[in-house]
N, C-alpha and C. Protein backbone atom coordinates (compact mmCIF):
# COMPACT_ATOMS: atom_id res chain seq x y z
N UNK A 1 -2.44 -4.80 1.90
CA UNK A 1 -3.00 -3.79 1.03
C UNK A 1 -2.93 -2.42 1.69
N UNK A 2 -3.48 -2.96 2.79
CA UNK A 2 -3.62 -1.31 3.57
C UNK A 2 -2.27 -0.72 4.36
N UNK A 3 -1.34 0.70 4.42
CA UNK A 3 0.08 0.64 4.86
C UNK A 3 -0.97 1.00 6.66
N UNK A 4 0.50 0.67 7.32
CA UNK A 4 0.19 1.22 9.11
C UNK A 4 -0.58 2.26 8.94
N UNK A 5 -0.35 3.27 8.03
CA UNK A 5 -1.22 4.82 8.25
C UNK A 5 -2.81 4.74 8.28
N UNK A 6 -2.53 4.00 7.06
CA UNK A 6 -4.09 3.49 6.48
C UNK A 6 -4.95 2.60 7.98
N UNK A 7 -4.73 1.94 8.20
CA UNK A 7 -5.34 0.72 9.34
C UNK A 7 -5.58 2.04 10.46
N UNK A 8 -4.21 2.72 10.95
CA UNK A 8 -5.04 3.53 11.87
C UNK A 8 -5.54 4.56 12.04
N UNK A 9 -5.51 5.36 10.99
CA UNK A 9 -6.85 6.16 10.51
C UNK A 9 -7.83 5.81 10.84
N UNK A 10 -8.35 4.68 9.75
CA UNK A 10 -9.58 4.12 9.56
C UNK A 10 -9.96 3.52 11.38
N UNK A 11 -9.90 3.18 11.68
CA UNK A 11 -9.54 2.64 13.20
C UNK A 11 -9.94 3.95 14.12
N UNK A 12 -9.17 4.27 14.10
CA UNK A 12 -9.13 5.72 15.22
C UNK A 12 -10.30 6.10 14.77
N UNK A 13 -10.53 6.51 13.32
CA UNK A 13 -11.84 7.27 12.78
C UNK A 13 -13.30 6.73 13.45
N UNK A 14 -12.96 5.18 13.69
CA UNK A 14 -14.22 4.61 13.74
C UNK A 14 -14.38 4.51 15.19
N UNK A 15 -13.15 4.73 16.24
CA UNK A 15 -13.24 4.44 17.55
C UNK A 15 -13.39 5.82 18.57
N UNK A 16 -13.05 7.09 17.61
CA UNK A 16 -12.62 8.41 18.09
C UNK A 16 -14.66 8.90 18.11
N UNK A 17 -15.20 8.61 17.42
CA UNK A 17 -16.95 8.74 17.29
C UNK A 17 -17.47 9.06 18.20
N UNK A 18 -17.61 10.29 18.54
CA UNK A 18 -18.70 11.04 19.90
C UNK A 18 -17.85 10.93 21.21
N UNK A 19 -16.30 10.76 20.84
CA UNK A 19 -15.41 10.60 22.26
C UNK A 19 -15.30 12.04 22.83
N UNK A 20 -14.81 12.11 23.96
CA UNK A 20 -14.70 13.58 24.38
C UNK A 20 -13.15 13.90 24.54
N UNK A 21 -12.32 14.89 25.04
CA UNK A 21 -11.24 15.10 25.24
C UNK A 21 -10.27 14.17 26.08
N UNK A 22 -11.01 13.82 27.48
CA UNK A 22 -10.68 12.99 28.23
C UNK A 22 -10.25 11.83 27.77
N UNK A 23 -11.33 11.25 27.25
CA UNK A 23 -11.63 9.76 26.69
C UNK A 23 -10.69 9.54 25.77
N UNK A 24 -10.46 10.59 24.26
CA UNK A 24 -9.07 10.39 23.43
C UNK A 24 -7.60 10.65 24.64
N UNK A 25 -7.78 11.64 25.98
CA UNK A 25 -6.25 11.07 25.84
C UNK A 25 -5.91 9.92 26.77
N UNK A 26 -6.86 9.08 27.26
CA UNK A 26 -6.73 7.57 27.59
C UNK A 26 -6.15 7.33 26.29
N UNK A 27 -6.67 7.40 25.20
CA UNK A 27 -6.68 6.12 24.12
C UNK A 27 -5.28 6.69 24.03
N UNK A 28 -4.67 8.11 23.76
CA UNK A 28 -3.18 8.38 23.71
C UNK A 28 -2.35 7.41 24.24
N UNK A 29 -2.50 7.39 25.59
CA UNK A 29 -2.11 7.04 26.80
C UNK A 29 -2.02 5.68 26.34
N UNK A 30 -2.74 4.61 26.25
CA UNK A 30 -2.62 3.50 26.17
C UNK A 30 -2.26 2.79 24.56
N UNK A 31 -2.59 3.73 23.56
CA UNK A 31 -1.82 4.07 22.33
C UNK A 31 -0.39 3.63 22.56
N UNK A 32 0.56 5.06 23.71
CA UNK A 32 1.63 4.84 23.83
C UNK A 32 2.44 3.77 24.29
N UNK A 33 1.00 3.07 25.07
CA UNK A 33 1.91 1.76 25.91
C UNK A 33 2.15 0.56 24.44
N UNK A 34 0.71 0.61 24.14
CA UNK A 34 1.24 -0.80 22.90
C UNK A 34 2.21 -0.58 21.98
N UNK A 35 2.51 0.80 21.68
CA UNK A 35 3.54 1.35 20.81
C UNK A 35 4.92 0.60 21.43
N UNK A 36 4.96 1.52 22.50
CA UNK A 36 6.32 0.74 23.28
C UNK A 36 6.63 -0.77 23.30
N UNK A 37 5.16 -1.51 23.72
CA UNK A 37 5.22 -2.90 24.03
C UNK A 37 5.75 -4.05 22.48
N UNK A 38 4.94 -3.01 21.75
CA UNK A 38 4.89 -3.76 20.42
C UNK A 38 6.09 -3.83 19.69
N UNK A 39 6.97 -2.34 20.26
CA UNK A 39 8.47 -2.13 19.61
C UNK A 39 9.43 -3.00 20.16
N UNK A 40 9.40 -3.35 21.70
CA UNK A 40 10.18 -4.35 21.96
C UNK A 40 10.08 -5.53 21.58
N UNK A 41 8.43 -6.33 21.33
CA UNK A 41 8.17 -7.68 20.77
C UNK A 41 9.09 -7.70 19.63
N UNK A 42 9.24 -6.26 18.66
CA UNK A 42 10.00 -6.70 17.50
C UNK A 42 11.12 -6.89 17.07
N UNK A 43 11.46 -6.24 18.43
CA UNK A 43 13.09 -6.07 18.50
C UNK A 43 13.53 -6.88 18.95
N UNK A 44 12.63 -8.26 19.79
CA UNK A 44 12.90 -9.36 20.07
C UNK A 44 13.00 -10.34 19.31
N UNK A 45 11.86 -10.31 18.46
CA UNK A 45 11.89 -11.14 17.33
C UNK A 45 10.65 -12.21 17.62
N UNK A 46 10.22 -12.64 16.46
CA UNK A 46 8.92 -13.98 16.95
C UNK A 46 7.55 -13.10 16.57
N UNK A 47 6.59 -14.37 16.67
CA UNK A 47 5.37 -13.57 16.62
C UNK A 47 4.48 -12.99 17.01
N UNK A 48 3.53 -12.21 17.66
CA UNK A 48 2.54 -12.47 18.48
C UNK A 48 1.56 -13.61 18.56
N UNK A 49 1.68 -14.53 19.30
CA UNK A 49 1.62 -15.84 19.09
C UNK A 49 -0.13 -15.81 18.55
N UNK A 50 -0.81 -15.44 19.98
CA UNK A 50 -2.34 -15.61 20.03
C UNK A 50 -2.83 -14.90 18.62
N UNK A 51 -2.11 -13.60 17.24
CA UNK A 51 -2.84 -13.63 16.05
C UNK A 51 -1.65 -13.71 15.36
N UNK A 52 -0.79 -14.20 15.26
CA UNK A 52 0.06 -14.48 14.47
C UNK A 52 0.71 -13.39 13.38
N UNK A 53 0.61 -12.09 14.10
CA UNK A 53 0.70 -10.89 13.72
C UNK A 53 2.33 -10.69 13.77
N UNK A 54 2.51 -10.15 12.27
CA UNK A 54 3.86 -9.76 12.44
C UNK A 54 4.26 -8.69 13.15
N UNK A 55 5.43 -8.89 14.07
CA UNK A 55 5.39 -7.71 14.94
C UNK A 55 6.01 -5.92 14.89
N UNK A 56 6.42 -6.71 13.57
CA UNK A 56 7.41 -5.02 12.73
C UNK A 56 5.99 -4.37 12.50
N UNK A 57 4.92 -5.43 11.82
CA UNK A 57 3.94 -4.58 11.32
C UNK A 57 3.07 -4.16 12.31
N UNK A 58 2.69 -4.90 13.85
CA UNK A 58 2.26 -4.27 14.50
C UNK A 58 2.66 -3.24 15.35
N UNK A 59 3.93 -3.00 15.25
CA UNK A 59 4.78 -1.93 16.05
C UNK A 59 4.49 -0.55 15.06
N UNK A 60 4.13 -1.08 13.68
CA UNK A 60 4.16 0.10 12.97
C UNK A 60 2.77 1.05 12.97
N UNK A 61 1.92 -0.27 13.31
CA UNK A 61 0.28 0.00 13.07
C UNK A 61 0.30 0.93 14.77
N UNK A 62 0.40 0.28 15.83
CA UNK A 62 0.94 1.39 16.81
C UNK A 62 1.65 2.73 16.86
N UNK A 63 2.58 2.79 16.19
CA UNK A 63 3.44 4.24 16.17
C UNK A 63 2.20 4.89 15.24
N UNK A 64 1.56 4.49 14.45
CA UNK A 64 0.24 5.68 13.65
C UNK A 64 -0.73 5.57 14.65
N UNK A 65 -1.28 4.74 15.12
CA UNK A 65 -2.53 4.78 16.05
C UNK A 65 -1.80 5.78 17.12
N UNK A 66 -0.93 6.04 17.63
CA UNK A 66 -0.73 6.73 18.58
C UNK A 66 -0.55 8.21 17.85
N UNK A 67 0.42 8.00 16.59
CA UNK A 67 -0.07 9.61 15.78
C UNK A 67 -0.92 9.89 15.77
N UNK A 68 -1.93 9.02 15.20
CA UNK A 68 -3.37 9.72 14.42
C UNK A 68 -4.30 10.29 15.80
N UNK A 69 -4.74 9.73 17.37
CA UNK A 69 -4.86 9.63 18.30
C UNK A 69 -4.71 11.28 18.55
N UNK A 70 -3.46 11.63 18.83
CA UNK A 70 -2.93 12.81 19.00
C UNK A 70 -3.33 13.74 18.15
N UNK A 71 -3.51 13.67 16.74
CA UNK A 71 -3.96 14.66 15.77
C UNK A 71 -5.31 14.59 16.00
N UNK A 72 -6.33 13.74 16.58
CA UNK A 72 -7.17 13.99 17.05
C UNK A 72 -7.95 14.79 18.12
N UNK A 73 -6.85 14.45 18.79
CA UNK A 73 -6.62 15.70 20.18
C UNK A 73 -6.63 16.87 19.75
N UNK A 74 -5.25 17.10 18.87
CA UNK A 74 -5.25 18.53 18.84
C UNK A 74 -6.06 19.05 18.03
N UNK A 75 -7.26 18.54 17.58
CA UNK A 75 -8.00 18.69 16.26
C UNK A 75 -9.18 19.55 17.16
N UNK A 76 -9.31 18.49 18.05
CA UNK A 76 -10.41 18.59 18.77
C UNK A 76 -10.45 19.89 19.86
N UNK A 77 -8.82 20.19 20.40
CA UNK A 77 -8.40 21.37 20.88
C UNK A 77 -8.85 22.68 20.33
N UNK A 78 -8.11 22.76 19.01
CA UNK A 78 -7.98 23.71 17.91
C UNK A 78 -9.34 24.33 17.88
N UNK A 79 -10.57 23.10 17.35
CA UNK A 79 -11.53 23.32 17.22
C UNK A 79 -12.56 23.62 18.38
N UNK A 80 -12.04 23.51 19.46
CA UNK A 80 -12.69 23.72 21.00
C UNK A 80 -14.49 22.43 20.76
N UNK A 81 -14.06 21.61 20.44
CA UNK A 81 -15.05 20.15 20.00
C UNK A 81 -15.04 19.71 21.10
N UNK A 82 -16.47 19.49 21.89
CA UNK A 82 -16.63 18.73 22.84
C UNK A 82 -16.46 17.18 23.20
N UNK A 83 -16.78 17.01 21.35
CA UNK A 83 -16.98 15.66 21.47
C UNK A 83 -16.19 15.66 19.83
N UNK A 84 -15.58 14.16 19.34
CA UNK A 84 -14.86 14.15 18.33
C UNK A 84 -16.36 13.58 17.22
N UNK A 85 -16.32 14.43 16.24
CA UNK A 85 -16.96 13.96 15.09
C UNK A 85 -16.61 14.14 13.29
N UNK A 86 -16.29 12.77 13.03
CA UNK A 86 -15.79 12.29 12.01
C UNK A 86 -15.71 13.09 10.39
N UNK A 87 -17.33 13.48 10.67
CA UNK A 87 -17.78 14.38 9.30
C UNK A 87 -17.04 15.78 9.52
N UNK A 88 -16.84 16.17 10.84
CA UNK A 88 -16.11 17.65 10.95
C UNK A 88 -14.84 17.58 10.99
N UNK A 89 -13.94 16.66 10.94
CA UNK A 89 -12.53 16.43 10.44
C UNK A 89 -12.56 16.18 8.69
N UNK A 90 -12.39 17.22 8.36
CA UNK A 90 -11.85 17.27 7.16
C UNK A 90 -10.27 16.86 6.32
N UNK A 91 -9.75 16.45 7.40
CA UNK A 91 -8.09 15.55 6.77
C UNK A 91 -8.77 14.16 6.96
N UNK A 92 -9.41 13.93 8.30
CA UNK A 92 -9.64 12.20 8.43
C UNK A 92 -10.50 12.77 6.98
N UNK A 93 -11.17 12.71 6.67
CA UNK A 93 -12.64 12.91 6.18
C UNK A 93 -11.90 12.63 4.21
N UNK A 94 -10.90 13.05 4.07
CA UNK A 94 -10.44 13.14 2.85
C UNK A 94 -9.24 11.75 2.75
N UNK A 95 -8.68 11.48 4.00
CA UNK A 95 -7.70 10.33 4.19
C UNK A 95 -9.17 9.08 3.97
N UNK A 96 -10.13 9.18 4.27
CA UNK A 96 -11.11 7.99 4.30
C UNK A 96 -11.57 8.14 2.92
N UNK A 97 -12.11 9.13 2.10
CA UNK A 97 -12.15 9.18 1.04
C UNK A 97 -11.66 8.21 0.03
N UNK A 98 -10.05 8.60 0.34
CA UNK A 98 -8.87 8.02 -0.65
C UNK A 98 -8.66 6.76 0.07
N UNK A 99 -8.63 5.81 0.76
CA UNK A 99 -8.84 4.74 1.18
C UNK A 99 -10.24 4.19 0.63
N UNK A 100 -11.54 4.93 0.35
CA UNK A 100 -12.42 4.18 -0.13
C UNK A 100 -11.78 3.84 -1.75
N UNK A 101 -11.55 5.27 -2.41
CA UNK A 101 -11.13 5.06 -3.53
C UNK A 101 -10.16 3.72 -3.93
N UNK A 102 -9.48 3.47 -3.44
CA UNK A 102 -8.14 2.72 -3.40
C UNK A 102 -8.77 1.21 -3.09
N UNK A 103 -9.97 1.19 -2.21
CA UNK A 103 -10.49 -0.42 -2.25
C UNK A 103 -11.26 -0.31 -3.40
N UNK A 104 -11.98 0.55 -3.59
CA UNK A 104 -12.75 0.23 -5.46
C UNK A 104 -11.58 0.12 -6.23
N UNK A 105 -10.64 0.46 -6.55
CA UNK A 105 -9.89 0.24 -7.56
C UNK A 105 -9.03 -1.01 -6.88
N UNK A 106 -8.75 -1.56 -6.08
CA UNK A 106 -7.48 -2.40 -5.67
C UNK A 106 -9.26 -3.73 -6.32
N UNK A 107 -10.52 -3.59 -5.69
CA UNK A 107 -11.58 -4.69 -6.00
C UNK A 107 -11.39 -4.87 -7.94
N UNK A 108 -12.15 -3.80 -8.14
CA UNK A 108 -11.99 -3.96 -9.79
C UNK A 108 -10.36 -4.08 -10.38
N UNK A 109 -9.66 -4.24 -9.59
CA UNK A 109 -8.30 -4.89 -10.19
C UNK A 109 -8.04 -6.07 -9.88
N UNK A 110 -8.45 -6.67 -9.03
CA UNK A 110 -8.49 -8.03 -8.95
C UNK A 110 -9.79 -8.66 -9.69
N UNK A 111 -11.11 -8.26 -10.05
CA UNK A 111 -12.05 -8.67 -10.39
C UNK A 111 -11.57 -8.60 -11.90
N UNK A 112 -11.02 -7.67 -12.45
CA UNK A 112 -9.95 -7.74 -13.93
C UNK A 112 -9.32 -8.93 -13.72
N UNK A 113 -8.22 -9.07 -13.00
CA UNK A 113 -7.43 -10.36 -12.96
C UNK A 113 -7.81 -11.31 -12.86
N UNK A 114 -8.91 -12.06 -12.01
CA UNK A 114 -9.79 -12.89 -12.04
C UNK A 114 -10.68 -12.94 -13.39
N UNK A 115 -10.91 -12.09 -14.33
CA UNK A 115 -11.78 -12.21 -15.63
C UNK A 115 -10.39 -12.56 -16.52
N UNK A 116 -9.32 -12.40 -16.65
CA UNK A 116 -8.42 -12.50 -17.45
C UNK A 116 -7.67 -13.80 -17.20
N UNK A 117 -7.62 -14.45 -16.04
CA UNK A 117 -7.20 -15.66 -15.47
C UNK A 117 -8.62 -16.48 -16.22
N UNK A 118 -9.61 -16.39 -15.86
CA UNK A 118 -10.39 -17.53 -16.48
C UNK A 118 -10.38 -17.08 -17.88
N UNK A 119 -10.58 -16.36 -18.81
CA UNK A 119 -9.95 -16.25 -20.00
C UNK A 119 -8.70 -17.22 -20.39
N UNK A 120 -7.22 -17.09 -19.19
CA UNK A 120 -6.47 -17.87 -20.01
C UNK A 120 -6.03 -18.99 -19.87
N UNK A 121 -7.46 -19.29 -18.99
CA UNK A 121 -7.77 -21.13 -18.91
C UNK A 121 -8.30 -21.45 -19.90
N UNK A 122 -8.74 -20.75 -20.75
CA UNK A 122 -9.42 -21.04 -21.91
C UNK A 122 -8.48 -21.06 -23.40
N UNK A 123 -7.26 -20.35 -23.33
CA UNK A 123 -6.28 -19.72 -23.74
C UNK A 123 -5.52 -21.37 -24.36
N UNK A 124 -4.90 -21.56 -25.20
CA UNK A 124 -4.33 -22.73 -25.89
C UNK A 124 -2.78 -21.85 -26.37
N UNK A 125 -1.40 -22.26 -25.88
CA UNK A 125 -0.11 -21.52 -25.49
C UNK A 125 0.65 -22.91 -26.45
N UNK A 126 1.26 -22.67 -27.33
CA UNK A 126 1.90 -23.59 -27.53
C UNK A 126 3.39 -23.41 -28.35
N UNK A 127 4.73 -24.15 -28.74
CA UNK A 127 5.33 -23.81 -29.03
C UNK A 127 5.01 -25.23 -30.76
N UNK A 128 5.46 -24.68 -31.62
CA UNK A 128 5.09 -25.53 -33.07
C UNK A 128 6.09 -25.07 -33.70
N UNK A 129 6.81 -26.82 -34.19
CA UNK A 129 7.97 -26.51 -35.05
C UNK A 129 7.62 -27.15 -36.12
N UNK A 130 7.66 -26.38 -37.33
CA UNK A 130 7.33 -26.80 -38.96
C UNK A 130 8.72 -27.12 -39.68
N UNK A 131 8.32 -27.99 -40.74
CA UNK A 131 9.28 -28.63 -41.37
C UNK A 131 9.66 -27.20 -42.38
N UNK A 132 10.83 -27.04 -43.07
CA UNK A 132 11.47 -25.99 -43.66
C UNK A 132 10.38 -25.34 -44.69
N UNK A 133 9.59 -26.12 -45.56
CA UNK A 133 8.64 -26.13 -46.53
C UNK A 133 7.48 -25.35 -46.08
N UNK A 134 6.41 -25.74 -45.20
CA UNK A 134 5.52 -25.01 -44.51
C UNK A 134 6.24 -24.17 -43.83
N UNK A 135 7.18 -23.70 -43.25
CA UNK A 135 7.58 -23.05 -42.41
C UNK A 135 8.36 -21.60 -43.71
N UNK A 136 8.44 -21.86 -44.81
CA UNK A 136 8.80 -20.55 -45.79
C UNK A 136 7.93 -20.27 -45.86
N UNK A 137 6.58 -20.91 -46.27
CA UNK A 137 5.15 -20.80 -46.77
C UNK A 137 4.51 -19.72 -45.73
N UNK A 138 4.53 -20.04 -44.34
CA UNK A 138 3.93 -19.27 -43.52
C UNK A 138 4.99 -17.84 -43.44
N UNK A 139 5.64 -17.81 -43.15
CA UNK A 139 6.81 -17.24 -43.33
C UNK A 139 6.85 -15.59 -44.55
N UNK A 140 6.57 -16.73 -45.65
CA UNK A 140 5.80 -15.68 -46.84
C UNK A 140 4.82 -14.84 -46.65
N UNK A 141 3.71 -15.25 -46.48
CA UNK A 141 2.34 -15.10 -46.27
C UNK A 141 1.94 -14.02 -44.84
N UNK A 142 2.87 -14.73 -44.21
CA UNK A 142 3.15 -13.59 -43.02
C UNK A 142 3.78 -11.80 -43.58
N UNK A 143 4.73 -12.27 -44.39
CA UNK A 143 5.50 -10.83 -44.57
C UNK A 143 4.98 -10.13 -45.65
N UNK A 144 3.58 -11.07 -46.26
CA UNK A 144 2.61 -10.02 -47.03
C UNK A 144 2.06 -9.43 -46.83
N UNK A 145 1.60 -9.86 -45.56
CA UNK A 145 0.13 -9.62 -44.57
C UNK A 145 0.84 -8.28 -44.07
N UNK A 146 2.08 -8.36 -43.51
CA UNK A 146 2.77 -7.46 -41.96
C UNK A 146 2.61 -7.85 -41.35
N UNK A 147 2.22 -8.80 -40.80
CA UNK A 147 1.95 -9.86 -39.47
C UNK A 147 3.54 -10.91 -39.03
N UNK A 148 3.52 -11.54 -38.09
CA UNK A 148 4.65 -12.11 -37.61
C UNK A 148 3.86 -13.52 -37.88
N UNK A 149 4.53 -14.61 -37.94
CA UNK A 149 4.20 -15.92 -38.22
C UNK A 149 3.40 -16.34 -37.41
N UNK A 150 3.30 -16.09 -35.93
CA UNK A 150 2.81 -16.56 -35.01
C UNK A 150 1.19 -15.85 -35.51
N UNK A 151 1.24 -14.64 -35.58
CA UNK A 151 -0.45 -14.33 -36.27
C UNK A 151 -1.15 -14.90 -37.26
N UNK A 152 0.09 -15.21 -38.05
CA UNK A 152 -0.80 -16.10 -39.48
C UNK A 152 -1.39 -17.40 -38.88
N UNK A 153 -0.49 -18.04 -38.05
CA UNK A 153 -1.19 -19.42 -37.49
C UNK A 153 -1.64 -19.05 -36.43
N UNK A 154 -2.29 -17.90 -35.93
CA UNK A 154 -3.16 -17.52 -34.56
C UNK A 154 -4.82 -17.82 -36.15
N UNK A 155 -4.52 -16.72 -36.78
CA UNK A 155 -5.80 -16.89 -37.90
C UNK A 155 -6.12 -17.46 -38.32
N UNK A 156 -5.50 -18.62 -38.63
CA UNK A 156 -5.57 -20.33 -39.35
C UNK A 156 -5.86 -20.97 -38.11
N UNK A 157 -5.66 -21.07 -37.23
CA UNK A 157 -6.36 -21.74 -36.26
C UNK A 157 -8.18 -21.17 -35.65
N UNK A 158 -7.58 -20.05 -35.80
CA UNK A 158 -9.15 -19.32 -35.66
C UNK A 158 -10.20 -19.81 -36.52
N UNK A 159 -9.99 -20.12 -37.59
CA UNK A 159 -10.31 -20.80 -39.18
C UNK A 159 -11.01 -21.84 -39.35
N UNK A 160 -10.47 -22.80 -38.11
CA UNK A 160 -10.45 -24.25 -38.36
C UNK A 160 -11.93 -24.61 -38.50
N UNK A 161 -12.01 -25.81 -39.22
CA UNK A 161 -13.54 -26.03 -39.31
C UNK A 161 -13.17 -27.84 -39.24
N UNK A 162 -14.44 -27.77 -38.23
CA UNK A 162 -14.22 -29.99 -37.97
C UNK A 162 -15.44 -30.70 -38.80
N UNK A 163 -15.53 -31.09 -39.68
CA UNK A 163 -16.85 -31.89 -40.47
C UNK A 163 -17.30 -32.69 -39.35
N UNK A 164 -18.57 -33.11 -39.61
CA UNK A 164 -19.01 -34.47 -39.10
C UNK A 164 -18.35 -35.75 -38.54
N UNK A 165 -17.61 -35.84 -39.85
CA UNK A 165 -16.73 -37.08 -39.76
C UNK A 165 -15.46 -36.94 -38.58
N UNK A 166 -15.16 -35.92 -38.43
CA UNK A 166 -13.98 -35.49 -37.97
C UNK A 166 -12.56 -35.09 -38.89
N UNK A 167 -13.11 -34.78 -40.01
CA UNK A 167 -11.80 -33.93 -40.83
C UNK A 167 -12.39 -32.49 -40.61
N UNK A 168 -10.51 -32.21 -40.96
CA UNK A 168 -10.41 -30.36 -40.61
C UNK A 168 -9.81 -30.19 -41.46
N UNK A 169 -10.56 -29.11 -41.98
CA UNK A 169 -10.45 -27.91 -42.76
C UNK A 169 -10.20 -26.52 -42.68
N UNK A 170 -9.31 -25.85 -43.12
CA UNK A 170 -9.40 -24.36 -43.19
C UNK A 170 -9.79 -23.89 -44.54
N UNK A 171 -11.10 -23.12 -44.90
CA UNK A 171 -11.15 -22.32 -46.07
C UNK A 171 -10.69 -21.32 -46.44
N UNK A 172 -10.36 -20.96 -47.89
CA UNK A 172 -9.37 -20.03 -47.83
C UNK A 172 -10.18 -19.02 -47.23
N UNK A 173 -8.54 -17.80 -47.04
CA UNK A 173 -8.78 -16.92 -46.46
C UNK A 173 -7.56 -15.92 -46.33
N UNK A 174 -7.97 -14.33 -46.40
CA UNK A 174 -6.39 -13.58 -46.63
C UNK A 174 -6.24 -13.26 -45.38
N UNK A 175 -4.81 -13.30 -44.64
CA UNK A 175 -4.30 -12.92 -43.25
C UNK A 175 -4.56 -11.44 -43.11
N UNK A 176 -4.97 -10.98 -42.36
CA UNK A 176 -5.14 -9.67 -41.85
C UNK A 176 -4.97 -8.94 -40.81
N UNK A 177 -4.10 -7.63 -40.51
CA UNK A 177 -4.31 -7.00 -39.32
C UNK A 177 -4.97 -6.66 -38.50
């Protein structure tokens, strides 16, 4: 869901918190080593065994952690900031924003899909072949309405009524848009 940029933003954002100048350019510093380390794992090929992390994607999540790292630095330069704080970066501050945005909508899009999946477990899909006779009849009745055949018998099924006994009935009724 989340691209390399995204992961180390959010990351850096949460690890860069009351650091001082020094302290971010360790994290540079050792930023650069997993960058390197991680680019050869991929260029080797295989996985990182101990998380089973793909290594294109962790070489990628490295080359941003070591960007974002650095834009921190010079953030912190620019701004002559003793210490790095989150609320006074206004790019992190708007990049976290739109990452919150993007998990509310990526949640309520799956929580849609999940309401529409159990819906079309409920859902009855079928293919029905009528003898020539019923099949003009619906046919008709359809091209009075403006409806396609498949609607006239979506509405006639909607219709259905089961007695006691177990006979079914449809009462009349005019097809409608």
């Amino acid at each position: 869901m989340w691209s390399a940029q995204h992961v180390a933003r959010d990351q850096v954002r949460r690890q860069a918190d009351v650091l001082d100048i020094p302290t971010v350019e360790k994290a540079i510093t050792e930023a650069a080593v997993r960058e390197r380390e991680s680019a050869e794992q991929s260029r080797r090929g295989g996985s990182f065994s101990e998380f089973e992390t793909d290594p294109e994607r962790l070489a990628d999540i490295w080359a941003a952690k070591h960007a974002e790292w650095r834009r921190v630095r010079d953030l912190m330069v620019a701004a002559s900031w003793g210490a790095y704080g989150p609320e006074g970066d206004t790019q992190g501050s708007k990049w976290a924003q739109d990452r919150a945005k993007q998990r509310e909508n990526a949640l309520a899009e799956a929580a849609a899909f999940t309401a529409r999946r159990r819906e079309e477990a409920d859902e009855l899909r079928m293919e029905l072949w009528l003898s020539a006779a019923p099949s003009r009849l619906i046919r008709t009745v359809a091209e009075c309405a403006g409806l396609q055949p498949a609607q006239v018998l979506a509405q006639l099924a909607e219709r259905i009524v089961v007695s006691e006994d177990g006979s079914v009935s449809v009462p009349p009724f005019s097809p409608n848009l």
